[in-house]
C-alpha atoms as a PDB file:
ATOM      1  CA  UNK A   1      17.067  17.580  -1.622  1.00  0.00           C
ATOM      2  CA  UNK A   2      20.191  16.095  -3.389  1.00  0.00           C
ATOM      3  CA  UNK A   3      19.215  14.004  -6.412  1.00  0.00           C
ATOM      4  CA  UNK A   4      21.445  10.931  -6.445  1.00  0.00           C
ATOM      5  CA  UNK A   5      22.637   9.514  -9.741  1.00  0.00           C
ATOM      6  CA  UNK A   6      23.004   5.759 -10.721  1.00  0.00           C
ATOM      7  CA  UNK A   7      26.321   4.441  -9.097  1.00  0.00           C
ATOM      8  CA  UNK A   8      25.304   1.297  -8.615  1.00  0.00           C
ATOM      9  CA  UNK A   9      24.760   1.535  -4.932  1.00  0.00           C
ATOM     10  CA  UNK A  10      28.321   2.091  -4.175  1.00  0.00           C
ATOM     11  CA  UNK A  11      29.162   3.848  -0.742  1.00  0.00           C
ATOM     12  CA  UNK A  12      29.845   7.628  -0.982  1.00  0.00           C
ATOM     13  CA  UNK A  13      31.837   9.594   1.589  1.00  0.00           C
ATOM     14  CA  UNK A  14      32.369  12.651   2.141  1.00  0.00           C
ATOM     15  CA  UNK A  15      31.588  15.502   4.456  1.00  0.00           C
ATOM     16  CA  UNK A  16      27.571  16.327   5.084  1.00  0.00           C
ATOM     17  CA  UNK A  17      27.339  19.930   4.660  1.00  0.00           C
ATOM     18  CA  UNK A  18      23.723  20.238   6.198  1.00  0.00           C
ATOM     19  CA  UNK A  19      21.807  17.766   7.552  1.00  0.00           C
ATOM     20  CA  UNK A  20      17.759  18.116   8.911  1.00  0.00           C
ATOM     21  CA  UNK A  21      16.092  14.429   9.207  1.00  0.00           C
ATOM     22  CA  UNK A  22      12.405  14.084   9.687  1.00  0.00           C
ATOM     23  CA  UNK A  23      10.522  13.321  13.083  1.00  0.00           C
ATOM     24  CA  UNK A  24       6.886  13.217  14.256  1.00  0.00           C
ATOM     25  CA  UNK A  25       4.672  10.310  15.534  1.00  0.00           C
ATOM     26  CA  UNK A  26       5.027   7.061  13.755  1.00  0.00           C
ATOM     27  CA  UNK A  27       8.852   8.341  12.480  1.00  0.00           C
ATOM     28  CA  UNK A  28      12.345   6.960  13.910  1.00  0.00           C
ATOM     29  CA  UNK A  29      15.684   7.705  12.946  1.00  0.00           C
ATOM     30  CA  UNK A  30      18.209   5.443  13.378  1.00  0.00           C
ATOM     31  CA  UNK A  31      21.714   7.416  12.806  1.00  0.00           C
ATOM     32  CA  UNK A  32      25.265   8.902  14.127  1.00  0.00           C
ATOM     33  CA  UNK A  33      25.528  11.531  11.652  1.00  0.00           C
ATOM     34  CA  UNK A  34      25.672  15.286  12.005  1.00  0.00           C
ATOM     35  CA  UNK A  35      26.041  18.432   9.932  1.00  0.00           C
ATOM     36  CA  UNK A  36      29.340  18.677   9.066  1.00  0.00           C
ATOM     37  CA  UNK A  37      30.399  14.860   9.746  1.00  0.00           C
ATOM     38  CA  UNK A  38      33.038  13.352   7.282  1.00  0.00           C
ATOM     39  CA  UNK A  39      31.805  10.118   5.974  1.00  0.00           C
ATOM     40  CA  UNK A  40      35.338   8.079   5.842  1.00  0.00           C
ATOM     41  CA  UNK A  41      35.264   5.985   2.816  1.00  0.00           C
ATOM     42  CA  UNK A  42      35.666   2.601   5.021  1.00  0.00           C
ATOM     43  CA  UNK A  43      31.872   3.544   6.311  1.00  0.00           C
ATOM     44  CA  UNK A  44      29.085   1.507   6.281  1.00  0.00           C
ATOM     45  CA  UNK A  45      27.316   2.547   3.342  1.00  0.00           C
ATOM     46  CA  UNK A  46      24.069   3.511   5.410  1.00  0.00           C
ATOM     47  CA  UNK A  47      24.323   7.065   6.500  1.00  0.00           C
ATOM     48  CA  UNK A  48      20.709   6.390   8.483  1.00  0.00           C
ATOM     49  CA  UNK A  49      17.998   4.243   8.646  1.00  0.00           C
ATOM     50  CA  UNK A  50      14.093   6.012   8.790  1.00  0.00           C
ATOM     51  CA  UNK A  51      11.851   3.398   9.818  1.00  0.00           C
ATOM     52  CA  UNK A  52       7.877   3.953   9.563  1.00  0.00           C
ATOM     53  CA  UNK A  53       4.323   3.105  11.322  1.00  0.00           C
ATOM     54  CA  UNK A  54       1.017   3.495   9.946  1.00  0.00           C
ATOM     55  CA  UNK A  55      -2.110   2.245  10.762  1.00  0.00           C
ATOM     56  CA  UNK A  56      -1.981   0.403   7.187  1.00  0.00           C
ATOM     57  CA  UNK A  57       0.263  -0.302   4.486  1.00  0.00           C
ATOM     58  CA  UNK A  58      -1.218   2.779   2.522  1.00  0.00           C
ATOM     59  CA  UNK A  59      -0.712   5.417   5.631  1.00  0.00           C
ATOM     60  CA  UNK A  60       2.970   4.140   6.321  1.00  0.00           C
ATOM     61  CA  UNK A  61       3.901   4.416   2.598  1.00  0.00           C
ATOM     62  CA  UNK A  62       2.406   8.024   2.652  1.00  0.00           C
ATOM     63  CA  UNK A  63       4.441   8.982   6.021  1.00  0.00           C
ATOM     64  CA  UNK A  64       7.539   7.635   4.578  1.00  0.00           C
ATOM     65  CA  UNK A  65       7.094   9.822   1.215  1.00  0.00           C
ATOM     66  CA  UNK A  66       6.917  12.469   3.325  1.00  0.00           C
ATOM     67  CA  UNK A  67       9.662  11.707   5.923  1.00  0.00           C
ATOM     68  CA  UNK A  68      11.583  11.817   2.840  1.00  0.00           C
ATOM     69  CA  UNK A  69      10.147  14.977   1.390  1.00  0.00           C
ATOM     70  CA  UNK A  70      11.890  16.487   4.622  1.00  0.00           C
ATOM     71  CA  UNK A  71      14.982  14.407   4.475  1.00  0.00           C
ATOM     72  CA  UNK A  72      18.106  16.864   3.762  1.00  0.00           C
ATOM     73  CA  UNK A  73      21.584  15.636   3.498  1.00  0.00           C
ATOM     74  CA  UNK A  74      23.671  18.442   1.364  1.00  0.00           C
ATOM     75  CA  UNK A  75      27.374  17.470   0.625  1.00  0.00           C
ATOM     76  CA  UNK A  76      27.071  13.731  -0.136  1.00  0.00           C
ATOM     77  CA  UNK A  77      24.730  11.792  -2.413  1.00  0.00           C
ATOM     78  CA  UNK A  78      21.869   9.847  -1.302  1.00  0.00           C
ATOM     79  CA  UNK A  79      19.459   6.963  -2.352  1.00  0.00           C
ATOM     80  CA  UNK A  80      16.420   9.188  -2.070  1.00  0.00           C
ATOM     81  CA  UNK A  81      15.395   9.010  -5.530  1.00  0.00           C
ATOM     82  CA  UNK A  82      15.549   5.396  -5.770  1.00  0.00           C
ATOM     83  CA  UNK A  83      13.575   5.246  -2.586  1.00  0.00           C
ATOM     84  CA  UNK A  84      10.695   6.890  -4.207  1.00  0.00           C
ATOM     85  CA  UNK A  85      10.759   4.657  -7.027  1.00  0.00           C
ATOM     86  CA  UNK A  86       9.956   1.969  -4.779  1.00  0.00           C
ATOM     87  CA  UNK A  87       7.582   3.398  -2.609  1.00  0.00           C
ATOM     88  CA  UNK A  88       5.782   4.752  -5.817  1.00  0.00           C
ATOM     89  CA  UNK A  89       5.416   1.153  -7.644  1.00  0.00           C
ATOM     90  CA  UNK A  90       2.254  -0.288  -7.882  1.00  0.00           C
ATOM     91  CA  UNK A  91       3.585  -4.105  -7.521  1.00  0.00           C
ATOM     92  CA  UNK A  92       5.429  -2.853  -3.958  1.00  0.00           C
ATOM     93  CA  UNK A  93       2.374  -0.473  -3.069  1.00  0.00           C
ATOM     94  CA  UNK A  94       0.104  -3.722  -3.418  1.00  0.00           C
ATOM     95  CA  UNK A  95       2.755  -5.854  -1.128  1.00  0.00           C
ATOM     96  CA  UNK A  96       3.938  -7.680  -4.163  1.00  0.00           C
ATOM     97  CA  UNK A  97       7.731  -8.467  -3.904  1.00  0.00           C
ATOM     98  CA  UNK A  98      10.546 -10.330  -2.925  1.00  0.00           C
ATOM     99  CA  UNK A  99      14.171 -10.793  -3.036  1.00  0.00           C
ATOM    100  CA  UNK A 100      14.048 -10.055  -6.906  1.00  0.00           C
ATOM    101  CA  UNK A 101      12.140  -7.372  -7.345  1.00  0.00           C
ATOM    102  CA  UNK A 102      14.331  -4.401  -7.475  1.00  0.00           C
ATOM    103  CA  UNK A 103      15.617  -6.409 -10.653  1.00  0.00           C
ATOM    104  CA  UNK A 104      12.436  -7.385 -12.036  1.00  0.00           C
ATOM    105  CA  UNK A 105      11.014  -4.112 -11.730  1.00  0.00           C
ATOM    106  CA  UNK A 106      14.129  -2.627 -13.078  1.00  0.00           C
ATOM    107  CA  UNK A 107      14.586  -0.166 -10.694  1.00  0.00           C
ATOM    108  CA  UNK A 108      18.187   0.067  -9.886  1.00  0.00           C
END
């Protein structure tokens, strides 16, 4: 997995040199990207979208950790890191959040 480094959320592009997303019950991808796509740099900033369902807040934050944990997109950076952050703080794990809390939890 490609650790991504602070850029302030700005959009990478370039071409995705291997690509494997996750799958299984309870996992969807939402995406047009392939191995060996060219990101353009006018793209939307989302390369895909994973979007989980658990019985409970605690079994969809697991299944996402681990849709991640299989996530592999070589070639450009990701947000995957940062994703963790927030599925790994308490205040988020306990459904406490809102519009600010990627600042007040000084995650970015």
């Amino acid at each position: 997995m490609q650790k991504v480094q602070k850029k302030d959320f700005y959009q990478v592009h370039g071409q995705i040199k291997e690509l494997n997303l996750p799958g299984g019950n309870g996992i969807r991808i939402d995406t047009a990207v392939y191995s060996g796509y060219t990101i353009p740099a006018s793209y939307d900033s989302m390369i895909a979208k994973i979007i989980v369902h658990g019985e409970d807040r605690e079994e969809a934050i697991i299944k996402m950790k681990r849709a991640l944990d299989e996530c592999v997109i070589d070639g450009v950076d990701t947000n995957i890191d940062f994703l963790y952050k927030i599925l790994d703080n308490e205040n988020f794990q306990k459904g406490n959040y809102d519009t600010s809390f990627i600042k007040k939890e000084n995650l970015a």
